[in-house]
Protein backbone atom coordinates (compact mmCIF):
# COMPACT_ATOMS: atom_id res chain seq x y z
CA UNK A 1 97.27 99.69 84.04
CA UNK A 2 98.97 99.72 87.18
CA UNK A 3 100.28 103.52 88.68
CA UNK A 4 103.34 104.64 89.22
CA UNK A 5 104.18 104.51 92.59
CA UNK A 6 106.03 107.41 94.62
CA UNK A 7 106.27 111.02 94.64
CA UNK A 8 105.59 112.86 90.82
CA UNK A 9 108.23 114.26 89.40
CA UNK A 10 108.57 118.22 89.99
CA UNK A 11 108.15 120.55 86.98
CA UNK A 12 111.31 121.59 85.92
CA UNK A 13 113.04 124.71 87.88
CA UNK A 14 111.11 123.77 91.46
CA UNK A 15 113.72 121.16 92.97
CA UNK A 16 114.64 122.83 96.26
CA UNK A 17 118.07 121.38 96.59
CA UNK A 18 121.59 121.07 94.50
CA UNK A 19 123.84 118.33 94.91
CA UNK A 20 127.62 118.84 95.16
CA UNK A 21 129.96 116.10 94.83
CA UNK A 22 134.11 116.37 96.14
CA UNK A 23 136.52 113.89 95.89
CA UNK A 24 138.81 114.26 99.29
CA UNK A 25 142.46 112.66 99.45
CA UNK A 26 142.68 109.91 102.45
CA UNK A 27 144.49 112.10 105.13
CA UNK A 28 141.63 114.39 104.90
CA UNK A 29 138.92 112.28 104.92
CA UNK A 30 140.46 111.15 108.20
CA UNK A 31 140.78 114.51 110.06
CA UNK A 32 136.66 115.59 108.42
CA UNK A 33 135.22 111.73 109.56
CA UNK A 34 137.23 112.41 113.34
CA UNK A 35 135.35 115.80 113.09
CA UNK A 36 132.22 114.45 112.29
CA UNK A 37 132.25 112.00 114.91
CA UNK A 38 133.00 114.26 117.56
CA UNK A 39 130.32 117.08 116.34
CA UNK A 40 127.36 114.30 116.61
CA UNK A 41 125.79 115.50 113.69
CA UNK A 42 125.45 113.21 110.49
CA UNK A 43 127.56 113.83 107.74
CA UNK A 44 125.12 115.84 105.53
CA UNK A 45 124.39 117.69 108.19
CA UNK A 46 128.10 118.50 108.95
CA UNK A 47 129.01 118.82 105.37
CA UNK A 48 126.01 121.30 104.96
CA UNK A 49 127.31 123.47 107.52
CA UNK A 50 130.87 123.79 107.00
CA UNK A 51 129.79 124.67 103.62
CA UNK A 52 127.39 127.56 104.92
CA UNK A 53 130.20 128.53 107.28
CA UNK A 54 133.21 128.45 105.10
CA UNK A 55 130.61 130.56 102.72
CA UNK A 56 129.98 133.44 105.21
CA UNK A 57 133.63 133.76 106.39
CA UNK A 58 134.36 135.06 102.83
């Protein structure tokens, strides 16, 4: 019997992260990709933080 290969599955209620999904219409995805570029960071990186930012400013 072979083994499965990877990392086991996590019991249910331990994952450490969420995943959101947006849909974004083409200008913006323009301007946020210019903004990305220009920050250096990758875009789950940048995404993560304008999310924590936008967060704390309310």
């Amino acid at each position: 019997m072979k083994t499965k290969m990877g990392r086991p599955k996590l019991p249910k209620g331990t994952a450490n992260s969420v995943v959101f999904s947006v849909k974004i219409a083409a200008n913006a995805a323009e301007q946020i990709e210019s903004a990305i570029k220009k920050s250096g960071l990758k875009k789950p990186e940048w995404a993560r933080n304008a999310l924590i930012h936008a967060a704390s400013a309310s």
